[in-house]
Protein backbone atom coordinates (compact mmCIF):
# COMPACT_ATOMS: atom_id res chain seq x y z
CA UNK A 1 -117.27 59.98 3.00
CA UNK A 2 -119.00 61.79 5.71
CA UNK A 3 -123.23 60.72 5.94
CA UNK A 4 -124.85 63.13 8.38
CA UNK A 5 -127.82 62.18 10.54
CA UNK A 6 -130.55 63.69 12.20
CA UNK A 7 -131.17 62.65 15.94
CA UNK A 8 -133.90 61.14 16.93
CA UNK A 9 -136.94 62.81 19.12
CA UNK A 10 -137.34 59.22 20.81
CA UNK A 11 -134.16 57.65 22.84
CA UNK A 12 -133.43 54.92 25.19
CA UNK A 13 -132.12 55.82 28.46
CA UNK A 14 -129.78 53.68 29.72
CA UNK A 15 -130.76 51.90 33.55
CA UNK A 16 -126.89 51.64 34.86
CA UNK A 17 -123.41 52.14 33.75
CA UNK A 18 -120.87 54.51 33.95
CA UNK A 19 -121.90 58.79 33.40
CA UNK A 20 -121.08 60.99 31.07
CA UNK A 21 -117.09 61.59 30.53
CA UNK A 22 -117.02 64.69 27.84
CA UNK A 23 -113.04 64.30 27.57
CA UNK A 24 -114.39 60.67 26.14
CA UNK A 25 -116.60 61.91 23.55
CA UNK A 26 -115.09 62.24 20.37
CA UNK A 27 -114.38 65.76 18.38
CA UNK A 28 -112.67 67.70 21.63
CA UNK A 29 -113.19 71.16 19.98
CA UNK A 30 -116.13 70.76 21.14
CA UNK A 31 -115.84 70.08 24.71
CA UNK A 32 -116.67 73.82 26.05
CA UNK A 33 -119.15 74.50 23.78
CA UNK A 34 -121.21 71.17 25.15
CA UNK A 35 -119.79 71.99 28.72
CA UNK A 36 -121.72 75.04 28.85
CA UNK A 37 -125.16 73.63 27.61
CA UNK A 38 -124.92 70.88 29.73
CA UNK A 39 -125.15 73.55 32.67
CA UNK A 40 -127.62 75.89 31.00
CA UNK A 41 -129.97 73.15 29.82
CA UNK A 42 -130.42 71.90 33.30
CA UNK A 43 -130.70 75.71 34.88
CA UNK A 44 -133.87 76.14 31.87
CA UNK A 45 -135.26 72.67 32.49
CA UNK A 46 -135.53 73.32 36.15
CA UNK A 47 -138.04 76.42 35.46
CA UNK A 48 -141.67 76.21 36.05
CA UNK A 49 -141.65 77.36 32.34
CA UNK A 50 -139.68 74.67 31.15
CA UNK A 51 -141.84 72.94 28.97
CA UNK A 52 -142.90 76.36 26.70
CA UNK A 53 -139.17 77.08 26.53
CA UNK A 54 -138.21 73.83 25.28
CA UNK A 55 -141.01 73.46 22.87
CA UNK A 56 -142.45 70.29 24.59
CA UNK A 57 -145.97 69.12 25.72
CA UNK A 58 -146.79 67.42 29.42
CA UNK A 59 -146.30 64.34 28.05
CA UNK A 60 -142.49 64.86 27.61
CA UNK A 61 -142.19 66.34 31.09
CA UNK A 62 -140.25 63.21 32.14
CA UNK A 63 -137.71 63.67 29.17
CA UNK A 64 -137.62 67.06 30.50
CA UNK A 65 -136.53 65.93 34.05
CA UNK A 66 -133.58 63.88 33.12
CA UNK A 67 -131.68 67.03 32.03
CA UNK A 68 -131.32 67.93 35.72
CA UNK A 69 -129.25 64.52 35.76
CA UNK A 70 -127.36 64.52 32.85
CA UNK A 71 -124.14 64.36 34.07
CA UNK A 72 -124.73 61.67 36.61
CA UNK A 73 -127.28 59.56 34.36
CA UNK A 74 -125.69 56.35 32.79
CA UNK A 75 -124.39 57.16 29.31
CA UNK A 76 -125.46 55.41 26.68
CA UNK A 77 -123.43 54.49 23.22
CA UNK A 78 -124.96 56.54 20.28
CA UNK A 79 -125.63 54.14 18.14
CA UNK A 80 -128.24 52.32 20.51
CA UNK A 81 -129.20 55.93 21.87
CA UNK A 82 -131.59 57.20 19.09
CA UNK A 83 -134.28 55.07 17.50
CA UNK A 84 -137.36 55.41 15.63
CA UNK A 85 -138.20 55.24 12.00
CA UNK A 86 -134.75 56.31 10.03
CA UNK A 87 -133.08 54.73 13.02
CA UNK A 88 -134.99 51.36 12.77
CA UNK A 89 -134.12 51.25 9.04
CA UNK A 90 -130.71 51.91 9.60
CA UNK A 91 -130.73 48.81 11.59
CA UNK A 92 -127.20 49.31 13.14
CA UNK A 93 -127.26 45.80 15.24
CA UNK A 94 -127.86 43.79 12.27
CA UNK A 95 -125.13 45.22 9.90
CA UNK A 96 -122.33 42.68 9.45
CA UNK A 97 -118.85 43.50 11.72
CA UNK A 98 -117.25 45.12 8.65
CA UNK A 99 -120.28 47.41 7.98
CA UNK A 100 -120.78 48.27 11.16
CA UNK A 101 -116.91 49.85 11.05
CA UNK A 102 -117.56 51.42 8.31
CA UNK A 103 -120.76 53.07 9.48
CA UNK A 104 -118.93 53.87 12.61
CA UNK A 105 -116.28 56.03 10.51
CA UNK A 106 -118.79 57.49 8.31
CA UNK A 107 -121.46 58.58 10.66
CA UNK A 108 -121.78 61.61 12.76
CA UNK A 109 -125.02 62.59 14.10
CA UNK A 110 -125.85 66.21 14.56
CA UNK A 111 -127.21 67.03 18.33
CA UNK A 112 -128.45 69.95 19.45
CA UNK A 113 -126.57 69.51 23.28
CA UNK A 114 -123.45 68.02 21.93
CA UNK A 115 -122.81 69.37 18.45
CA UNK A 116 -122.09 65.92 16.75
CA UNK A 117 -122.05 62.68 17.58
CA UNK A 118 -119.90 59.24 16.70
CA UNK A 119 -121.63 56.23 16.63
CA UNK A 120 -119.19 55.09 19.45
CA UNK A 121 -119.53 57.98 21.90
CA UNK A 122 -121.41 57.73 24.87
CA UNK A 123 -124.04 60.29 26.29
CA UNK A 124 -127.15 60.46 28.16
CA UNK A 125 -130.29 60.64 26.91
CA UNK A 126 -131.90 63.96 26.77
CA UNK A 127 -134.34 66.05 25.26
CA UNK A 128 -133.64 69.51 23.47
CA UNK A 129 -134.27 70.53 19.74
CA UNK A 130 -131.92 72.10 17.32
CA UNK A 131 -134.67 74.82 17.05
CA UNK A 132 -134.47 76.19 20.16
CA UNK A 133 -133.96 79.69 21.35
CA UNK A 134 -132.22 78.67 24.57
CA UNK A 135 -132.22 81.39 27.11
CA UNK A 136 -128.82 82.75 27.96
CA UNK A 137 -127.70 80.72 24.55
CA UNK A 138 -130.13 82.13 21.61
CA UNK A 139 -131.18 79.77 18.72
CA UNK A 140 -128.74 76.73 19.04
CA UNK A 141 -128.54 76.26 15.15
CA UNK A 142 -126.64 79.81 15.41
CA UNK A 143 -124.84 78.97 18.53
CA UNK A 144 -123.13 75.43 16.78
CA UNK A 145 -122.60 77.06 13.47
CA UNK A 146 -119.37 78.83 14.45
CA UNK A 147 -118.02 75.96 16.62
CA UNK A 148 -118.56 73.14 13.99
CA UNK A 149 -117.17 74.48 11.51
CA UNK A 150 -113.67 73.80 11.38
CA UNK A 151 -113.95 69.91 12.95
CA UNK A 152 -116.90 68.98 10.40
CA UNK A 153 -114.77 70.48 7.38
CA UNK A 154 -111.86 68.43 8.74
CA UNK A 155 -114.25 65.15 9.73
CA UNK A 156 -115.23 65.65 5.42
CA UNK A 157 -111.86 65.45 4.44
CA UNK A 158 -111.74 65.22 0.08
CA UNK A 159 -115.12 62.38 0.34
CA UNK A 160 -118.77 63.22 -0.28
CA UNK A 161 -120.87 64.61 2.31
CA UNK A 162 -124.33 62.63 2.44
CA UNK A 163 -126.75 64.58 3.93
CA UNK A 164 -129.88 63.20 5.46
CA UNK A 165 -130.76 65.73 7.93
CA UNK A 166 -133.41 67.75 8.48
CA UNK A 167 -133.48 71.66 7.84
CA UNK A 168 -133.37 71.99 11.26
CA UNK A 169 -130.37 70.22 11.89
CA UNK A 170 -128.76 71.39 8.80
CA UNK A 171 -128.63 74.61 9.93
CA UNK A 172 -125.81 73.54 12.16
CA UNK A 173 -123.24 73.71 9.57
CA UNK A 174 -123.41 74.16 6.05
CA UNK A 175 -120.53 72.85 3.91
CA UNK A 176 -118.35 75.96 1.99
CA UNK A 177 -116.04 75.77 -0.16
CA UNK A 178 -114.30 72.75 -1.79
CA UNK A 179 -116.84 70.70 0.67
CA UNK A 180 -119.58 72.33 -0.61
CA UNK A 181 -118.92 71.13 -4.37
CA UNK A 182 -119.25 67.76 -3.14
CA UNK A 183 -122.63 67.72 -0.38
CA UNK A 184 -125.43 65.82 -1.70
CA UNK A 185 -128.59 66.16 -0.06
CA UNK A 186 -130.61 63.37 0.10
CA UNK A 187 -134.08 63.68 -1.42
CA UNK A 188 -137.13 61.65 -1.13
CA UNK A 189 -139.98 62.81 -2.54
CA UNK A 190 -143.64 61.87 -0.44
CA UNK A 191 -144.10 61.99 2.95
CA UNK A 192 -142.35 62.76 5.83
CA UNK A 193 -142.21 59.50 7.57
CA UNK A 194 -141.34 57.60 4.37
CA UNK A 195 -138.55 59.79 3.69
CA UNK A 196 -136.77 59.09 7.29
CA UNK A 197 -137.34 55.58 6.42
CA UNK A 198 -135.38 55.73 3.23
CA UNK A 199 -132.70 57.77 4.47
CA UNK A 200 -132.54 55.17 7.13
CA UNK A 201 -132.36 52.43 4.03
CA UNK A 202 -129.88 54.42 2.20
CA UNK A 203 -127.65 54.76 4.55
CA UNK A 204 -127.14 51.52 5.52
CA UNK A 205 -126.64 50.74 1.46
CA UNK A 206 -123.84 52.68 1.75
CA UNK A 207 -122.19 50.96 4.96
CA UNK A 208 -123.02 47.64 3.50
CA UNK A 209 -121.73 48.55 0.14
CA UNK A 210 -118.23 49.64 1.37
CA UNK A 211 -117.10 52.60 -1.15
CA UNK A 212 -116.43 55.67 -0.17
CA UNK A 213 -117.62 58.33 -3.66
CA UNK A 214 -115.36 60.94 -4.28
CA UNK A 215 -117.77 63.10 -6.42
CA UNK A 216 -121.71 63.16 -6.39
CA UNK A 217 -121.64 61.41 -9.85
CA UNK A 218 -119.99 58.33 -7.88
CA UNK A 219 -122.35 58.81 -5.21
CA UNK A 220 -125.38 58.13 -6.91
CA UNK A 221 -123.75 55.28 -8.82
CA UNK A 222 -123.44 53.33 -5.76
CA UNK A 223 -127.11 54.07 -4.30
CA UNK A 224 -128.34 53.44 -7.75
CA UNK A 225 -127.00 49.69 -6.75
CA UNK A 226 -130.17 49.19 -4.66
CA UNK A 227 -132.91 52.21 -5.30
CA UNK A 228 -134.28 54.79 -7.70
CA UNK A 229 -131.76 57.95 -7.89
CA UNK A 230 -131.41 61.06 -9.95
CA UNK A 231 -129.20 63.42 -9.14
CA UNK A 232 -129.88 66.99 -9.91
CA UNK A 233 -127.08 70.30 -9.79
CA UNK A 234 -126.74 72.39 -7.33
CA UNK A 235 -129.70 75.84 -7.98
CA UNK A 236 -126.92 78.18 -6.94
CA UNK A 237 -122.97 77.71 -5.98
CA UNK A 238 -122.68 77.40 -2.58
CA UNK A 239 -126.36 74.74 -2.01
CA UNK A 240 -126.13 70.89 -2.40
CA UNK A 241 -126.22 68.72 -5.10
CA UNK A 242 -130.03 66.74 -4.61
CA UNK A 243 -130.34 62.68 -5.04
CA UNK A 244 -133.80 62.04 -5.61
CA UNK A 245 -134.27 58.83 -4.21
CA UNK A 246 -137.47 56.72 -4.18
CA UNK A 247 -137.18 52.38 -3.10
CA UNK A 248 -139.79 51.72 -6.22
């Protein structure tokens, strides 16, 4: 089973330790492609436009400045890296030792600087969206797409692909193929903020519960253990299956 997470906006910089070692960070295929943002983000946050080009307000201009330090900045261990709502639900430092393995083999988390993320890898914190048109890069949903592609397919293997990302982030790489016939989006009708919180929920079911589905059927049967879920077909080949999923 493969779950797929959004990052979080919010992150916890880390005071002291040891910087960022890409050769460290998991899925290698990768290391060029995150080599050359790493240089390109810091060039762009450096501008007196830096702000508009990132998307951010002047409230986030400190975020902004650590990207001229990312590869000196103490690195911190994704899964204490990103927090807020689907993050705090999730709950990583409370899941029991065999859990927390499991969550560690099943999680990747998609970033917009580093492509995807293990649980275990260690990075800086930083700030840059998925949607961004990056000069000298172009929209970094685009730029990812080809280079995630054939580790992500791989990283699925013959399990389900649970997908709790945003559209945003999805854009990144879209299951095809045999994959594709077995991505389940996660669906929860209502707000926004409720819906990161049950993704958050749902996810950690799934560590906790220790099976890895097979087929979307199997999938639901085992979220169906603690919540509300329907599944629904895929509208068109190629798009995921949907698991409505509500805690009530």
């Amino acid at each position: 089973m493969l779950i797929l997470l959004p990052p979080s906006e919010t992150k916890t910089p880390r005071k002291r330790g040891k910087a960022l070692d890409l050769s460290r960070v998991d899925l290698p295929e990768l290391t060029a492609a995150r080599d050359k943002l790493l240089d390109v983000l810091a060039d762009v946050s450096a501008r007196p436009d830096a702000l508009d080009v990132l998307g951010v307000g002047q409230s986030l201009a400190a975020d902004v400045a650590r990207n001229l330090t990312l590869r000196t900045a103490p690195a911190q261990q994704v899964s204490a890296l990103y927090t807020g709502v689907l993050y705090d639900a999730l709950d990583l430092p409370s899941l029991e030792s065999a859990a927390l393995r499991r969550a560690r083999r099943w999680i990747v988390v998609q970033s917009a600087l580093f492509g995807a993320l293990r649980l275990a890898d260690k990075v800086p914190a930083y700030r840059l969206s998925m949607g961004t048109n990056l000069p000298g890069v172009g929209p970094l949903a685009a730029y990812w797409r080809g280079e995630l592609t054939a580790p992500m397919t791989e990283l699925a293997g013959n399990g389900v692909v649970v997908d709790c990302r945003s559209s945003t982030y999805a854009a990144a790489w879209t299951p095809t193929g045999a994959t594709a016939k077995r991505w389940v989006r996660i669906h929860v009708p209502g707000a926004t903020h409720n819906a990161k919180h049950t993704r958050g929920l749902v996810t950690r079911h799934l560590a906790e519960a220790g099976v890895s589905p097979r087929t979307p059927a199997a999938l639901r049967d085992v979220v169906a253990g603690a919540f509300t879920a329907e599944l629904h077909e895929p509208r068109r080949p190629g798009t995921p299956w949907e698991l409505s999923v509500s805690t009530a």
